[in-house]
Protein backbone atom coordinates (compact mmCIF):
# COMPACT_ATOMS: atom_id res chain seq x y z
CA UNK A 1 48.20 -33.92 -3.40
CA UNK A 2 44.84 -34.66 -1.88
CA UNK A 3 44.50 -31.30 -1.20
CA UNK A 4 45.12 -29.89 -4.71
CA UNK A 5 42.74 -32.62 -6.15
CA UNK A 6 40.48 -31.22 -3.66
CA UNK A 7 40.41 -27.68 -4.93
CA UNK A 8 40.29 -28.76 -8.40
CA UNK A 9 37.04 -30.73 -8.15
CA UNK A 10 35.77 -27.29 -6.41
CA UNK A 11 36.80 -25.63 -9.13
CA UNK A 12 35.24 -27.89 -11.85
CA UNK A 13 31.93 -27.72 -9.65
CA UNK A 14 31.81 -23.52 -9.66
CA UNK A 15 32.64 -23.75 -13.57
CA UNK A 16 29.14 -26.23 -13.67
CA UNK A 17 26.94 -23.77 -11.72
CA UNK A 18 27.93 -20.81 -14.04
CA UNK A 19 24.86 -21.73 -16.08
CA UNK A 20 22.86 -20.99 -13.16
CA UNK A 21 23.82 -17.64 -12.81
CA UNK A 22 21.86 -14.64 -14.45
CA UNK A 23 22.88 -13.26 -17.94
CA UNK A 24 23.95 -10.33 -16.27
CA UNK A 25 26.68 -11.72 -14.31
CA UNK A 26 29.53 -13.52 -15.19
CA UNK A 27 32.48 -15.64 -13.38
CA UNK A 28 36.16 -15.71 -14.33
CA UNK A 29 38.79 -18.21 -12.47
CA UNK A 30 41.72 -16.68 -12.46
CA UNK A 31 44.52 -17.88 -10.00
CA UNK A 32 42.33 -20.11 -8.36
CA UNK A 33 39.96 -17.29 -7.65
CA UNK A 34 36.23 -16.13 -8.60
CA UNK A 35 35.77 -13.13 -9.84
CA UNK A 36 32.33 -12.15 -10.36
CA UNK A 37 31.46 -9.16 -12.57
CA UNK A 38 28.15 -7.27 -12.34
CA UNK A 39 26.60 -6.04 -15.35
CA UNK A 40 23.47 -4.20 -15.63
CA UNK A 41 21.00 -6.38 -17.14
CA UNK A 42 19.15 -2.90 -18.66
CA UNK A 43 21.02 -2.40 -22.21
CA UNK A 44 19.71 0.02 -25.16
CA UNK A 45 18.53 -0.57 -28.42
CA UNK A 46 21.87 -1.20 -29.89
CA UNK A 47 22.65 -3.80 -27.52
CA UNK A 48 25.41 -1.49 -25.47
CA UNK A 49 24.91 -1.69 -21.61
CA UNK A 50 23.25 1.66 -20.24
CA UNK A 51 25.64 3.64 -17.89
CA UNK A 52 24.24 6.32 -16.10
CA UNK A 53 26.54 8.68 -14.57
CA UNK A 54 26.93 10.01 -11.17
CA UNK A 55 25.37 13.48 -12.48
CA UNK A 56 21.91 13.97 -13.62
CA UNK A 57 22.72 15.51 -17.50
CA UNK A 58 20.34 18.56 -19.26
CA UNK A 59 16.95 19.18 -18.10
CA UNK A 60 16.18 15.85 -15.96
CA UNK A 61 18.29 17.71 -13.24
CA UNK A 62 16.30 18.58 -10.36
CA UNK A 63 16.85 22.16 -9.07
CA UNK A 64 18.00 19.82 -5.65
CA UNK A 65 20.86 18.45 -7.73
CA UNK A 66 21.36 21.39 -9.88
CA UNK A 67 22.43 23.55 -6.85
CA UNK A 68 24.56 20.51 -5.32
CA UNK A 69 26.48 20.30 -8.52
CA UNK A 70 27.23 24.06 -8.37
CA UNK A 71 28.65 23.89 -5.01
CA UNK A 72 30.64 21.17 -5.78
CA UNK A 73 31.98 23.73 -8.47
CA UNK A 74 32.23 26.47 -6.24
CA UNK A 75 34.26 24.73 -3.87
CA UNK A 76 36.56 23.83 -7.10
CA UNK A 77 36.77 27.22 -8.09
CA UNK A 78 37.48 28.56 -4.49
CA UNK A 79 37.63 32.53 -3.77
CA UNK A 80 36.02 33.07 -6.87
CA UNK A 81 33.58 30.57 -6.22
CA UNK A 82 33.53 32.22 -2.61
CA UNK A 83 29.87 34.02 -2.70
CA UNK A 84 28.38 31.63 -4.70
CA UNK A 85 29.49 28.85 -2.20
CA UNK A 86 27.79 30.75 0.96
CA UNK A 87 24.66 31.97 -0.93
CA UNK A 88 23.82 27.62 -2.35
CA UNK A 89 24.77 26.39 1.28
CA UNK A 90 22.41 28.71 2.55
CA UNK A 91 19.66 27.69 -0.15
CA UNK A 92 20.37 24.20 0.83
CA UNK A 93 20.14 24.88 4.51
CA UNK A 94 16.71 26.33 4.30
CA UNK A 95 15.37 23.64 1.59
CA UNK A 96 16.56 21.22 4.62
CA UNK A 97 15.15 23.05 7.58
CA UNK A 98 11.48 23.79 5.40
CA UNK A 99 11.51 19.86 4.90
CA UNK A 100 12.34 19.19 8.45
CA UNK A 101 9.58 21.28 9.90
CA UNK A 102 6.91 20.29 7.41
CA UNK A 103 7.85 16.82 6.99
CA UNK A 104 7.78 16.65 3.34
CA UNK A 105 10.22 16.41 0.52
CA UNK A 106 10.35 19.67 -1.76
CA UNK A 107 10.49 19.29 -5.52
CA UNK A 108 11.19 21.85 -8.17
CA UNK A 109 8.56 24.36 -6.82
CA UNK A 110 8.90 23.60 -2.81
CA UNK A 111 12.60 24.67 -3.74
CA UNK A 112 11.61 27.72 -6.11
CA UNK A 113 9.80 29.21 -3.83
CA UNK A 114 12.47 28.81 -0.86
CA UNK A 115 15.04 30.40 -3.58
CA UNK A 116 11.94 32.97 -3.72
CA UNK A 117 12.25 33.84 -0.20
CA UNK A 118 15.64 34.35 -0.24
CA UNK A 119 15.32 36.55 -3.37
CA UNK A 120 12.79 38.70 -1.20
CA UNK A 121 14.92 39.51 1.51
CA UNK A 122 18.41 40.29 -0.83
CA UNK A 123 16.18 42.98 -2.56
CA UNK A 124 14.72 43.87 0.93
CA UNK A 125 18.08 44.29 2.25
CA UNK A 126 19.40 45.99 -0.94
CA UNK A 127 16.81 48.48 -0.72
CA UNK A 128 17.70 49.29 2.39
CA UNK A 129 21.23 49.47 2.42
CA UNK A 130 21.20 51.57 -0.82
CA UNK A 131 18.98 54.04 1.38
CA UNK A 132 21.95 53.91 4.00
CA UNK A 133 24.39 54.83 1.52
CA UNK A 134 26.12 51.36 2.33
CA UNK A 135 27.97 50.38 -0.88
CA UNK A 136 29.82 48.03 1.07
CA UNK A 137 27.04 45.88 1.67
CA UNK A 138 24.87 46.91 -1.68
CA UNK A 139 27.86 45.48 -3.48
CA UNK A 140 27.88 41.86 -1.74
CA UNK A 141 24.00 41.66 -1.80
CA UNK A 142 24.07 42.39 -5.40
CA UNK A 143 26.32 39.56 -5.59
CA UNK A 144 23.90 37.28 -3.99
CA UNK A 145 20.88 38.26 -6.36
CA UNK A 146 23.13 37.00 -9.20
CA UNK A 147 23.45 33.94 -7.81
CA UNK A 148 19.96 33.05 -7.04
CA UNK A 149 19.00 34.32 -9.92
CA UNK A 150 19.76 31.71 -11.98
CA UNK A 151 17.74 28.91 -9.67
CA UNK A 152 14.66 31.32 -9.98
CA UNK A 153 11.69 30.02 -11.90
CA UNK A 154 10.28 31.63 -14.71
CA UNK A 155 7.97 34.69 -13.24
CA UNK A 156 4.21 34.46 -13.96
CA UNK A 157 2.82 37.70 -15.47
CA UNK A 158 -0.35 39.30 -13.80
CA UNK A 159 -2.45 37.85 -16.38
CA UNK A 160 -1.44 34.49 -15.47
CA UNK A 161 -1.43 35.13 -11.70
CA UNK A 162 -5.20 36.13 -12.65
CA UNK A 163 -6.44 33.15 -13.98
CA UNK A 164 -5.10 31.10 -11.62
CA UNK A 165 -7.31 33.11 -9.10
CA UNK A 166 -9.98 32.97 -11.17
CA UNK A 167 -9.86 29.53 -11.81
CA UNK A 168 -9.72 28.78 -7.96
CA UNK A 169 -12.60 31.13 -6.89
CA UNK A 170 -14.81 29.48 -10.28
CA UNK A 171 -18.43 28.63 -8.75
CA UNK A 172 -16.78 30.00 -4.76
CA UNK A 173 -18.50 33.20 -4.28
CA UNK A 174 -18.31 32.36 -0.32
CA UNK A 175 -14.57 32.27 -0.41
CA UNK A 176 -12.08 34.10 1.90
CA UNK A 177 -8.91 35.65 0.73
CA UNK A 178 -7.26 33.52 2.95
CA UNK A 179 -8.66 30.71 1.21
CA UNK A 180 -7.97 31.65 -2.00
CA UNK A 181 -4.14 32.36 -0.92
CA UNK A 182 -4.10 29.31 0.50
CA UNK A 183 -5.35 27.38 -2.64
CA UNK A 184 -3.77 29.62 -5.61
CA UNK A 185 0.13 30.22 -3.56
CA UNK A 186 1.03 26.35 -3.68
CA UNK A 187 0.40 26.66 -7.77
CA UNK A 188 2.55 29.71 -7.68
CA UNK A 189 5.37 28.22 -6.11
CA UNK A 190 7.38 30.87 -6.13
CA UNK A 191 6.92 31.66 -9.59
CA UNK A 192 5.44 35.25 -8.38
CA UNK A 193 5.49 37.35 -5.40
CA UNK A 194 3.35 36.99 -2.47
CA UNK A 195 2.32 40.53 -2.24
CA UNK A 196 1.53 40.50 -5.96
CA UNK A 197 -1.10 37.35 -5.77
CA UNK A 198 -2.18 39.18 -2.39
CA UNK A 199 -3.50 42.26 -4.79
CA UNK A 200 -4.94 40.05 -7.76
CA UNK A 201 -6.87 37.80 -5.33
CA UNK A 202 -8.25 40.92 -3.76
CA UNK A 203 -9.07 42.33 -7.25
CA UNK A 204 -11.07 39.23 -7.97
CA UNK A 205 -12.63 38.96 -4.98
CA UNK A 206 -13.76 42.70 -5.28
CA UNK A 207 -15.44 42.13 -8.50
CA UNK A 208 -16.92 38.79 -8.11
């Protein structure tokens, strides 16, 4: 009996304190347990609680999370998912290793432009194999471009690799190329290829 009065009188006491506690969070006895439920404090305009989901929706999606969602998929789908599986892990793997070596964290363009390099040598390798008469292998790499082609950023044009050079060499007539393409290929970010801002920055430099 003592003990039930006991237990009561600790009940009574939890059932005072609830004022205490935050808006946010609530406490149920049931059975001669607490329950405490969490809820996030953050609520929209029409007074519903905001839930965000496990998945980043529409354009907030990083490229990061865009290509970890897609193997997710892949793996769902399974051999039809197959090449699209190996080409993201190996996106993934490289994003990792670049961010490993240079200690840094790649966003959308540090990632673009590793999905660049990987572009490059597919259509280096399809180039060649198509000169081998291998339509073994052209057909697989093909494959592969498909794939990365939907993480690649929009391409500049010349023009627009141009006045980014332009804009970087302003007031420098003392500037190197390797300067320049040190300064101008960051912007790029793999939005254009290497050996294409290698021939406008010479350009430039030729007629500055």
């Amino acid at each position: 009996m003592k003990r039930w009065i006991a237990h009561f009188v600790g009940l009574n006491a939890l059932a005072r304190k609830r004022a205490c506690f935050p808006k946010y969070v609530s406490v149920s006895i049931m059975k001669s347990r607490v329950y405490v439920e969490r809820r996030s404090p953050k609520q929209h305009g029409n007074g519903s609680s905001e839930h965000k989901g496990s998945e980043t929706e529409g354009d907030d999606m990083s490229l990061k999370e865009e290509l970890l969602q897609d193997m997710k998929a892949a793996m769902k789908a399974k051999a039809d998912g197959k090449t699209a599986l190996s080409v993201i892990r190996m996106v993934r793997s490289a994003v990792r290793n670049k961010e490993i070596d240079e200690k840094i964290e790649l966003d959308d363009a540090g990632v673009g432009a590793v999905i660049a390099k990987e572009m490059k040598q597919r259509k280096e390798s399809l180039a060649e194999f198509e000169k081998a008469g291998r339509n073994d292998l052209i057909s697989q790499v093909q494959a592969e471009i498909s794939v990365l082609e939907k993480y690649m950023p929009k391409q500049l044009s010349i023009e627009e690799v141009r006045q980014l050079v332009q804009t970087v060499t302003a007031g420098k007539p003392d500037l190197k190329m390797g300067d320049v393409m040190k300064a101008v290929m960051p912007q790029v970010g793999g939005k254009a290829d290497g050996r294409v801002v290698s021939q406008v920055v010479k350009e430039v430099l030729q007629n500055k």
